[in-house]
PDB file of N, CA and C in Angstrom:
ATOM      1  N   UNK A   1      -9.965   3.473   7.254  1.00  0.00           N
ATOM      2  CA  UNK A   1      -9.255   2.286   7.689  1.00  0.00           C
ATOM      3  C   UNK A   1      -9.237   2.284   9.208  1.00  0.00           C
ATOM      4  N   UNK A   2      -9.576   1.514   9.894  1.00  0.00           N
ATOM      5  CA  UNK A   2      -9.281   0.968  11.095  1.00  0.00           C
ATOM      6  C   UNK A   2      -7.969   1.284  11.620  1.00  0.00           C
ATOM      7  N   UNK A   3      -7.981   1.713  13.122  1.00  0.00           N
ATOM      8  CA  UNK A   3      -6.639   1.570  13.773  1.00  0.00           C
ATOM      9  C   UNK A   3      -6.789   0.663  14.315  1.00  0.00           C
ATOM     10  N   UNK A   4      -6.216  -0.778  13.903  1.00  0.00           N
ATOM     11  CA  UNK A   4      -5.864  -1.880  14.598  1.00  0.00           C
ATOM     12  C   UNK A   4      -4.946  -2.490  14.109  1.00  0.00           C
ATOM     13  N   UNK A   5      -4.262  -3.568  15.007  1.00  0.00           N
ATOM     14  CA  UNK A   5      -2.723  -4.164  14.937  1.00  0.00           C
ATOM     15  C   UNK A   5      -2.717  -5.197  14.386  1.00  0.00           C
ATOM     16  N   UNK A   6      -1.973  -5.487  13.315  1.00  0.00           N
ATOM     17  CA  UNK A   6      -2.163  -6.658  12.648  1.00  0.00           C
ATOM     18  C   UNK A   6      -1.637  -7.621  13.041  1.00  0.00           C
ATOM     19  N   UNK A   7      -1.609  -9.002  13.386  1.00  0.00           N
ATOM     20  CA  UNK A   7      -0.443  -9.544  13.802  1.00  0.00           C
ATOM     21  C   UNK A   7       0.646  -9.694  13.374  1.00  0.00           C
ATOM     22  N   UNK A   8       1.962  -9.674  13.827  1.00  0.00           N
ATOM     23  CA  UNK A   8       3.075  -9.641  13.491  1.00  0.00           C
ATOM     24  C   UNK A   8       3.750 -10.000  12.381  1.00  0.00           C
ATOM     25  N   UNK A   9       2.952 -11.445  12.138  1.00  0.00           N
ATOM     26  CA  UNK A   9       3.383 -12.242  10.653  1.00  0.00           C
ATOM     27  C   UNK A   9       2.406 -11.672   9.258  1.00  0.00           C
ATOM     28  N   UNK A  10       1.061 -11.084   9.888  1.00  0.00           N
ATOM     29  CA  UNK A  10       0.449 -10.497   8.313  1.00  0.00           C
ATOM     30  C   UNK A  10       1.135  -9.495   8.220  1.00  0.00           C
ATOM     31  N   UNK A  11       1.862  -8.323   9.343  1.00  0.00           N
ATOM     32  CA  UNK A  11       2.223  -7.101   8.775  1.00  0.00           C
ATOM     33  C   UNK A  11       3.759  -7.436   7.988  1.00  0.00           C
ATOM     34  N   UNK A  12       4.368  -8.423   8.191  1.00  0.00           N
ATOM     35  CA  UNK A  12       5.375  -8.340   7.509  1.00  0.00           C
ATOM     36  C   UNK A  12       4.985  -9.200   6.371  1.00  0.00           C
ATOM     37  N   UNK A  13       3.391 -10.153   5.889  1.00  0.00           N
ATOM     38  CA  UNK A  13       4.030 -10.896   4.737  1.00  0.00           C
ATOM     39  C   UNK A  13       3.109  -9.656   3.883  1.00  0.00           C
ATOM     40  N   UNK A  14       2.371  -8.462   4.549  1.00  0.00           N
ATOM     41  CA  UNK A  14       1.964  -7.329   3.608  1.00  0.00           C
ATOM     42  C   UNK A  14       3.076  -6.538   3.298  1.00  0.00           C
ATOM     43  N   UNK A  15       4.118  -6.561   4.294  1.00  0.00           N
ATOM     44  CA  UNK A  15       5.342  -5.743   3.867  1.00  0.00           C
ATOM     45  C   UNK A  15       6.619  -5.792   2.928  1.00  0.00           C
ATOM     46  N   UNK A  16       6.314  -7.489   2.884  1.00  0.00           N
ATOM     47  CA  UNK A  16       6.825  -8.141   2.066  1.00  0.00           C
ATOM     48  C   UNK A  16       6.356  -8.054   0.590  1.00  0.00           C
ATOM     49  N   UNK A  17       5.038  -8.285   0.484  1.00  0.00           N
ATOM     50  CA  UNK A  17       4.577  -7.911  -0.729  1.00  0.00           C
ATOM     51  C   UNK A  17       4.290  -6.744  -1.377  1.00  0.00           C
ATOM     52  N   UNK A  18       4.864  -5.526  -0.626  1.00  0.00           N
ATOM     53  CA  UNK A  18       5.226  -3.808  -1.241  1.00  0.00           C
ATOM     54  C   UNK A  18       6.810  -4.395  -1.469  1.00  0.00           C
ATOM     55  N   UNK A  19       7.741  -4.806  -0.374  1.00  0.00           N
ATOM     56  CA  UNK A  19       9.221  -4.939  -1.348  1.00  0.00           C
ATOM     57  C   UNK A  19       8.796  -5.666  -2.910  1.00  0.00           C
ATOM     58  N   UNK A  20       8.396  -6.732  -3.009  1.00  0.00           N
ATOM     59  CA  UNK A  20       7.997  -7.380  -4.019  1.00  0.00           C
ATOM     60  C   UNK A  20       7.812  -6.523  -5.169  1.00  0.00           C
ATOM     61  N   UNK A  21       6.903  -5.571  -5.259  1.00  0.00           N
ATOM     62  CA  UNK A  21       6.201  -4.213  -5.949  1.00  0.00           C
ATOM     63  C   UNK A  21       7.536  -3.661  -6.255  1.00  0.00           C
ATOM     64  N   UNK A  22       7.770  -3.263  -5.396  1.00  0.00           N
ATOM     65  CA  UNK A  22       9.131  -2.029  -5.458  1.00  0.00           C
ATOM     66  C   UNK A  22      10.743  -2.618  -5.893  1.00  0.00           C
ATOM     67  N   UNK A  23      10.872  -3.755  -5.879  1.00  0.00           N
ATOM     68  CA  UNK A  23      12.085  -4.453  -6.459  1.00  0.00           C
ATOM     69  C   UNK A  23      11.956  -4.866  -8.267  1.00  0.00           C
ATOM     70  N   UNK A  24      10.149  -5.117  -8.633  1.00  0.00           N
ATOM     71  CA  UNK A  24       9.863  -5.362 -10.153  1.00  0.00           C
ATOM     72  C   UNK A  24       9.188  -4.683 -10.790  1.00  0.00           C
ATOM     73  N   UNK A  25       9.111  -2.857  -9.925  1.00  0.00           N
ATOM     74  CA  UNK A  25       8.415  -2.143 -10.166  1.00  0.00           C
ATOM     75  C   UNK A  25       7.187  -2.550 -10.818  1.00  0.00           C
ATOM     76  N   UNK A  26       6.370  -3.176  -9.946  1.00  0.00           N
ATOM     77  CA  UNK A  26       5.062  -3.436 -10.495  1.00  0.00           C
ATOM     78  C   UNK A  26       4.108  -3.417  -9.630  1.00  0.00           C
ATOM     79  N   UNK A  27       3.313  -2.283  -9.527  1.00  0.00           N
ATOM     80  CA  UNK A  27       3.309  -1.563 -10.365  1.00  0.00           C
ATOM     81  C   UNK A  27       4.307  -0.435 -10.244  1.00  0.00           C
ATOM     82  N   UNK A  28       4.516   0.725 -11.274  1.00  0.00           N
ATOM     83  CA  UNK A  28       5.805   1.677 -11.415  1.00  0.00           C
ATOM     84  C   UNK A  28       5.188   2.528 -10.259  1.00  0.00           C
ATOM     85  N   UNK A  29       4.113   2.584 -10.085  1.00  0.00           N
ATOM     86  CA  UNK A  29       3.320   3.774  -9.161  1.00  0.00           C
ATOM     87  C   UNK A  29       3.766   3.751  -7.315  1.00  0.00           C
ATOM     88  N   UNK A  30       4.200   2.695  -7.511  1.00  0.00           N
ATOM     89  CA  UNK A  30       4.367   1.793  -5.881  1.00  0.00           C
ATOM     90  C   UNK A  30       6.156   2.394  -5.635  1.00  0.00           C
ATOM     91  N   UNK A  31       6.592   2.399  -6.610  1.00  0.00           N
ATOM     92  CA  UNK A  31       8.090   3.152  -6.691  1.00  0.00           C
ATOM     93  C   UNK A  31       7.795   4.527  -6.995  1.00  0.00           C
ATOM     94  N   UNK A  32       7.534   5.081  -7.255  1.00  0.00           N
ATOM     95  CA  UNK A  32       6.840   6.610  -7.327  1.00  0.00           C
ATOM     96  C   UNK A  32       6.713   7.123  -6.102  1.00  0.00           C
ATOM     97  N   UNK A  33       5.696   6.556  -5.688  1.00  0.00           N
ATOM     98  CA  UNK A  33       4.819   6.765  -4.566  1.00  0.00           C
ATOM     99  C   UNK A  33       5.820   6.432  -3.251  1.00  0.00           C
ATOM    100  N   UNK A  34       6.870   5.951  -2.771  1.00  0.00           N
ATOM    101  CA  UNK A  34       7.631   5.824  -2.110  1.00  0.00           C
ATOM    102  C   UNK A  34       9.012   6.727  -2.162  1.00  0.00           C
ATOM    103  N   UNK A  35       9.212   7.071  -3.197  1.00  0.00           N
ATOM    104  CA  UNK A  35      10.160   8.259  -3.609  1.00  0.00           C
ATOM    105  C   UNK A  35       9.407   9.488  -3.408  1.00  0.00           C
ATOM    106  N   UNK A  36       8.157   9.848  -3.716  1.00  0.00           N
ATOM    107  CA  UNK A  36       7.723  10.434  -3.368  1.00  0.00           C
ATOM    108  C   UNK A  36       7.519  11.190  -1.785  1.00  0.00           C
ATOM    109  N   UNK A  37       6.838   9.736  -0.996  1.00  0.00           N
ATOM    110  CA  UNK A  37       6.534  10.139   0.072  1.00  0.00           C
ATOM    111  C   UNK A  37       7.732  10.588   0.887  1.00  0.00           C
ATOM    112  N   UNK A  38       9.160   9.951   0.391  1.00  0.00           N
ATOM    113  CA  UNK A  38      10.353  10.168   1.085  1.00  0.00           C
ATOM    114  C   UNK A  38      11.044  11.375   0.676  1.00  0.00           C
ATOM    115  N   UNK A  39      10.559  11.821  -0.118  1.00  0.00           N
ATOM    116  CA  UNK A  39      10.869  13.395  -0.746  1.00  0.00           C
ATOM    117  C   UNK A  39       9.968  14.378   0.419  1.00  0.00           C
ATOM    118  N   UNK A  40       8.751  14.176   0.629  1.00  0.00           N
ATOM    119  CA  UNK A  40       8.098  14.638   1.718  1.00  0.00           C
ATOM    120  C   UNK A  40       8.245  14.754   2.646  1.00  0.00           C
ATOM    121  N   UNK A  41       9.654  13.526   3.338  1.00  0.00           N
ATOM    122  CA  UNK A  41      10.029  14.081   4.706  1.00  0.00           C
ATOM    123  C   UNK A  41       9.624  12.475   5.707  1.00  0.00           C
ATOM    124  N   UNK A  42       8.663  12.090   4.713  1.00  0.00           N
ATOM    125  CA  UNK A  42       8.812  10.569   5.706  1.00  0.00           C
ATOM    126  C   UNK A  42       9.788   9.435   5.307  1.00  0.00           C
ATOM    127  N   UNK A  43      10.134   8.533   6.408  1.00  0.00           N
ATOM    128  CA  UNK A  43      11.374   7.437   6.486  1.00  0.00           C
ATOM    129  C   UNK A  43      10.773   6.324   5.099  1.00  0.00           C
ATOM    130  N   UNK A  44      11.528   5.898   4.810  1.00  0.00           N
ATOM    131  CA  UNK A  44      11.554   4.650   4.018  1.00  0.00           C
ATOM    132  C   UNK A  44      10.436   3.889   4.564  1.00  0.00           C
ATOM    133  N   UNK A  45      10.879   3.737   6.236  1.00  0.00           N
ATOM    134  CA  UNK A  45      10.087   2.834   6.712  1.00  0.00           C
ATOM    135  C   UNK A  45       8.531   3.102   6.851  1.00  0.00           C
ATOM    136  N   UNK A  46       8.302   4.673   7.315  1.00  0.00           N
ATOM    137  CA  UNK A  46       6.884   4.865   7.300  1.00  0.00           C
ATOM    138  C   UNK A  46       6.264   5.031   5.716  1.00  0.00           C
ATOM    139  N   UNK A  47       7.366   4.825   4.746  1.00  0.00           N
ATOM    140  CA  UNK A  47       6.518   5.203   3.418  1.00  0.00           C
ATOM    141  C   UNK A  47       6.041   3.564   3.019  1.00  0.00           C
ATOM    142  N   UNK A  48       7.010   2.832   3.438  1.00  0.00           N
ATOM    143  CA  UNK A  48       6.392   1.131   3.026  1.00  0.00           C
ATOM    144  C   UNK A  48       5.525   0.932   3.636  1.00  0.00           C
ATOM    145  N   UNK A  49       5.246   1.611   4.689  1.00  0.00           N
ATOM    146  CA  UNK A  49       3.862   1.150   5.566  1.00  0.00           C
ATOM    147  C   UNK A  49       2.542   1.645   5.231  1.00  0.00           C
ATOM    148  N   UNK A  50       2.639   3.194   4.826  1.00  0.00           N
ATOM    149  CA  UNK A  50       1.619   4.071   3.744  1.00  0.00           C
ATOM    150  C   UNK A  50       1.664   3.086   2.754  1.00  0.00           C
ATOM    151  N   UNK A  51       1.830   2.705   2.044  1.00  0.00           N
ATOM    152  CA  UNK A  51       2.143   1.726   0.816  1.00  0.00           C
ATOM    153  C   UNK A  51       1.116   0.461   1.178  1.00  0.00           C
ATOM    154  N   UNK A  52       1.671  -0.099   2.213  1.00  0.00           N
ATOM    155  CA  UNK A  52       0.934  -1.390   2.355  1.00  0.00           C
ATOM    156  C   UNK A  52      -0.398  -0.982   2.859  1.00  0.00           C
ATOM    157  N   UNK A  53      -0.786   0.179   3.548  1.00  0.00           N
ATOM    158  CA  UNK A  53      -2.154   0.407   3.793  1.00  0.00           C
ATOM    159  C   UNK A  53      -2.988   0.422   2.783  1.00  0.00           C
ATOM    160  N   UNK A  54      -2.482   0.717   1.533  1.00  0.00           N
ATOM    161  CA  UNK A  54      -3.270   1.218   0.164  1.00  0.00           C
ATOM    162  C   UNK A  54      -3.281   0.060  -0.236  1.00  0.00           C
ATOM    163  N   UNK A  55      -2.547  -1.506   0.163  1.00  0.00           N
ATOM    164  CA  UNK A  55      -2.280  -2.502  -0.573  1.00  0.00           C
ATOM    165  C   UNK A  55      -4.065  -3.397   0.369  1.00  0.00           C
ATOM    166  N   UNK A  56      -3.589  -2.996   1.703  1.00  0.00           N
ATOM    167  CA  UNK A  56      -4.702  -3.664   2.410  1.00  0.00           C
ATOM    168  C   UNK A  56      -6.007  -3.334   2.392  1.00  0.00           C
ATOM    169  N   UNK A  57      -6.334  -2.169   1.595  1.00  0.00           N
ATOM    170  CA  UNK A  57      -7.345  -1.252   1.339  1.00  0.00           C
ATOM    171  C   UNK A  57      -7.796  -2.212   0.135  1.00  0.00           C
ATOM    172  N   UNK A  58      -6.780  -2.244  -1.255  1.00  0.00           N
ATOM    173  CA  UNK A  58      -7.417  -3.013  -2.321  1.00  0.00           C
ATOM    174  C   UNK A  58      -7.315  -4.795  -2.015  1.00  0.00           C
ATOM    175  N   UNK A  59      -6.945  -5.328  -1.172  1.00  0.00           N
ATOM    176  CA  UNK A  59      -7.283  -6.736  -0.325  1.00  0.00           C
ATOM    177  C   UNK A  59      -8.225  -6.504   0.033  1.00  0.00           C
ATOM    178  N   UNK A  60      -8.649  -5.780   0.721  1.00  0.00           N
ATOM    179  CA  UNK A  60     -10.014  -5.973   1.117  1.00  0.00           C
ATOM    180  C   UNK A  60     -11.098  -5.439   0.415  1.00  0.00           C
ATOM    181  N   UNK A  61     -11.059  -4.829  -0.437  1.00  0.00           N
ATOM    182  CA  UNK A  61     -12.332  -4.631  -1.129  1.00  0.00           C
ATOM    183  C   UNK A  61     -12.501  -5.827  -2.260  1.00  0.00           C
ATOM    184  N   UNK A  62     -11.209  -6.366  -2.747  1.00  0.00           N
ATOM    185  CA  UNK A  62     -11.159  -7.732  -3.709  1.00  0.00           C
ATOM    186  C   UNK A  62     -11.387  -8.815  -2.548  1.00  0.00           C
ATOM    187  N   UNK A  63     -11.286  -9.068  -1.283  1.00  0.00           N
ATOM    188  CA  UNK A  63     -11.857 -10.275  -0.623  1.00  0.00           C
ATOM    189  C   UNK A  63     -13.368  -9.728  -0.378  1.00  0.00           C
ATOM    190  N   UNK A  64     -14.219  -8.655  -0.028  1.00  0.00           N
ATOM    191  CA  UNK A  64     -15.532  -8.575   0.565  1.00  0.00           C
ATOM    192  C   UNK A  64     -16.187  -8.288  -1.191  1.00  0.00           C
ATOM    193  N   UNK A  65     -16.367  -7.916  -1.825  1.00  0.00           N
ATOM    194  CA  UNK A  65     -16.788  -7.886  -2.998  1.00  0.00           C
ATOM    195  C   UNK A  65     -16.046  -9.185  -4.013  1.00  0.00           C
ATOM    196  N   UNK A  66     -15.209  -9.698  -4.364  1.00  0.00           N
ATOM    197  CA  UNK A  66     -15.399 -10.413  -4.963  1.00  0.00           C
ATOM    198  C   UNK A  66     -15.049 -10.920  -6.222  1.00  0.00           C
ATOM    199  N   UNK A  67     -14.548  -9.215  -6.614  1.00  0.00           N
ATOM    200  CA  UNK A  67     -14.507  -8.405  -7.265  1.00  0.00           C
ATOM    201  C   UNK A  67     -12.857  -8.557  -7.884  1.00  0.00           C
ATOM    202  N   UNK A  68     -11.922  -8.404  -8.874  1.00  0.00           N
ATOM    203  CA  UNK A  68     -10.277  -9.025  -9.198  1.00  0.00           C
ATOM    204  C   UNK A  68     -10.063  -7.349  -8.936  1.00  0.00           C
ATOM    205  N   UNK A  69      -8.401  -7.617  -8.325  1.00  0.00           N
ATOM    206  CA  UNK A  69      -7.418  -6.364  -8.361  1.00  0.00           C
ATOM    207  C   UNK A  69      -8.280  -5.278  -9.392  1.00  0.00           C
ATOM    208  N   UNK A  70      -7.801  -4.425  -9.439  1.00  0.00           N
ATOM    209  CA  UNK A  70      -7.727  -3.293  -9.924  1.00  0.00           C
ATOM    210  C   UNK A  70      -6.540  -2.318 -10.219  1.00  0.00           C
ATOM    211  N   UNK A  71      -5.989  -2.417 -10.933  1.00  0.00           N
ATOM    212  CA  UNK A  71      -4.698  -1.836 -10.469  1.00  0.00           C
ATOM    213  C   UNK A  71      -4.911   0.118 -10.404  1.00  0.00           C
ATOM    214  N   UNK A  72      -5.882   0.046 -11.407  1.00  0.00           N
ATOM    215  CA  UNK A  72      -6.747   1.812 -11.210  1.00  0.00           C
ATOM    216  C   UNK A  72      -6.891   2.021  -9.515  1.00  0.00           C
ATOM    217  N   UNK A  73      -7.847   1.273  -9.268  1.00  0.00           N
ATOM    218  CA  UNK A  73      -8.166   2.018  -8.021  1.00  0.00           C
ATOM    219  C   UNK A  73      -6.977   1.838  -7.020  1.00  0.00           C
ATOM    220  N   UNK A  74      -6.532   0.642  -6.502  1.00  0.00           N
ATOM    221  CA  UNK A  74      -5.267   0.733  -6.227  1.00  0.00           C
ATOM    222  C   UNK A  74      -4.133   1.937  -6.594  1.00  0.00           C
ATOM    223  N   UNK A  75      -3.567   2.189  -7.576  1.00  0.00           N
ATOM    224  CA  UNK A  75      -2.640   3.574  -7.470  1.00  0.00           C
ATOM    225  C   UNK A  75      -3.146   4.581  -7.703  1.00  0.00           C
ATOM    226  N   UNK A  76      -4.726   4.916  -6.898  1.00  0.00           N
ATOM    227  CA  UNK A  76      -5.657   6.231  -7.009  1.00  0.00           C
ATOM    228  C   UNK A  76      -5.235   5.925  -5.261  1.00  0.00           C
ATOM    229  N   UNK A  77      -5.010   5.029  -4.756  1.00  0.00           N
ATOM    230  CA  UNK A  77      -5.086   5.043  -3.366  1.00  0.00           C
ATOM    231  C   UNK A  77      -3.485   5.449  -2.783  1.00  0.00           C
ATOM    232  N   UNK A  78      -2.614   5.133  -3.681  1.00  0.00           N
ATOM    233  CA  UNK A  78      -1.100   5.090  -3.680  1.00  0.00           C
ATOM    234  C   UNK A  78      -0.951   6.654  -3.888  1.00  0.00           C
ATOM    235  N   UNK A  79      -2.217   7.463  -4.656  1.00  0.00           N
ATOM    236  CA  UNK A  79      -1.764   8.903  -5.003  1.00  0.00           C
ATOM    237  C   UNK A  79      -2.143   9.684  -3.653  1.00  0.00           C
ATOM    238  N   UNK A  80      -3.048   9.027  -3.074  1.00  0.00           N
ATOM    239  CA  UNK A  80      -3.947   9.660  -2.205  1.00  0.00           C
ATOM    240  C   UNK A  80      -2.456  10.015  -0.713  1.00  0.00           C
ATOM    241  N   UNK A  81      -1.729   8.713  -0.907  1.00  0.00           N
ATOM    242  CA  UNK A  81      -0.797   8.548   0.508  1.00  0.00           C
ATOM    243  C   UNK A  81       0.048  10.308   0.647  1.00  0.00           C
ATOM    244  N   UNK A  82       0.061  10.880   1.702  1.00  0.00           N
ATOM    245  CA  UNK A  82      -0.057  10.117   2.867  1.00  0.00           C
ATOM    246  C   UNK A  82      -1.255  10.435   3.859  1.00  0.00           C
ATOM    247  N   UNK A  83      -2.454  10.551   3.052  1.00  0.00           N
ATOM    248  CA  UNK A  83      -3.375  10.404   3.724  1.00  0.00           C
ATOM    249  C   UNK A  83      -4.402   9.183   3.461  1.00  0.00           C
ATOM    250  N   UNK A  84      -4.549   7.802   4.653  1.00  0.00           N
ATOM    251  CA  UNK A  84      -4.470   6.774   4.402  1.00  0.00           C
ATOM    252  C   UNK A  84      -6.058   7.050   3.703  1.00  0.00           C
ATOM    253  N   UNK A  85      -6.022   5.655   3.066  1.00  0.00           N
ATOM    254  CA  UNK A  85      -7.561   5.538   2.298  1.00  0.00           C
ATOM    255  C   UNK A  85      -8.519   5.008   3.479  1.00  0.00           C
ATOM    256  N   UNK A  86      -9.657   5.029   2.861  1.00  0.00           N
ATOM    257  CA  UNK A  86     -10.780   4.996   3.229  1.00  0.00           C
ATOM    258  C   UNK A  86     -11.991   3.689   2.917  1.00  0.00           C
ATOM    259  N   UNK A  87     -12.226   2.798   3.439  1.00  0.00           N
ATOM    260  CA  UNK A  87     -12.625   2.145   2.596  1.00  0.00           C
ATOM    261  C   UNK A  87     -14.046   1.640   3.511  1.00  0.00           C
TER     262      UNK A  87
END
């Protein structure tokens, strides 16, 4: 993944759409994976952000391929945190 800055309004409507995840547990892995990472020692805040990287990881391979969600590869990327994916 790229280190670059998203603008202000995509990083919060991606941040918005991990609360989304994590309020209807859907998927359950996205609440896991945030209890998790905060068991590890990182903030709430840096675990929603690990979170949304794995979210922007499967956005972009479903916008350049073409290709529908996945929810597999997606929480293979959620297991991977907190080392960001790769894509």
């Amino acid at each position: 993944m790229r280190d670059e800055q998203a603008p202000p309004e995509v990083t919060e409507a991606i941040l918005g759409a991990v609360d989304t995840q994590l309020q209807e547990n859907s998927p359950p892995e996205a609440r896991a994976t945030l209890d998790r990472l905060i068991a590890q020692g990182h903030t709430e805040e840096e675990a929603r952000r690990l979170i949304a990287a794995a979210l922007v990881c499967e956005m972009s391979v479903v916008l350049q391929s073409g290709k529908p969600h996945d929810v597999q590869r997606y929480v293979g990327w959620l297991n991977q945190l907190p080392q960001l994916p790769e894509i």
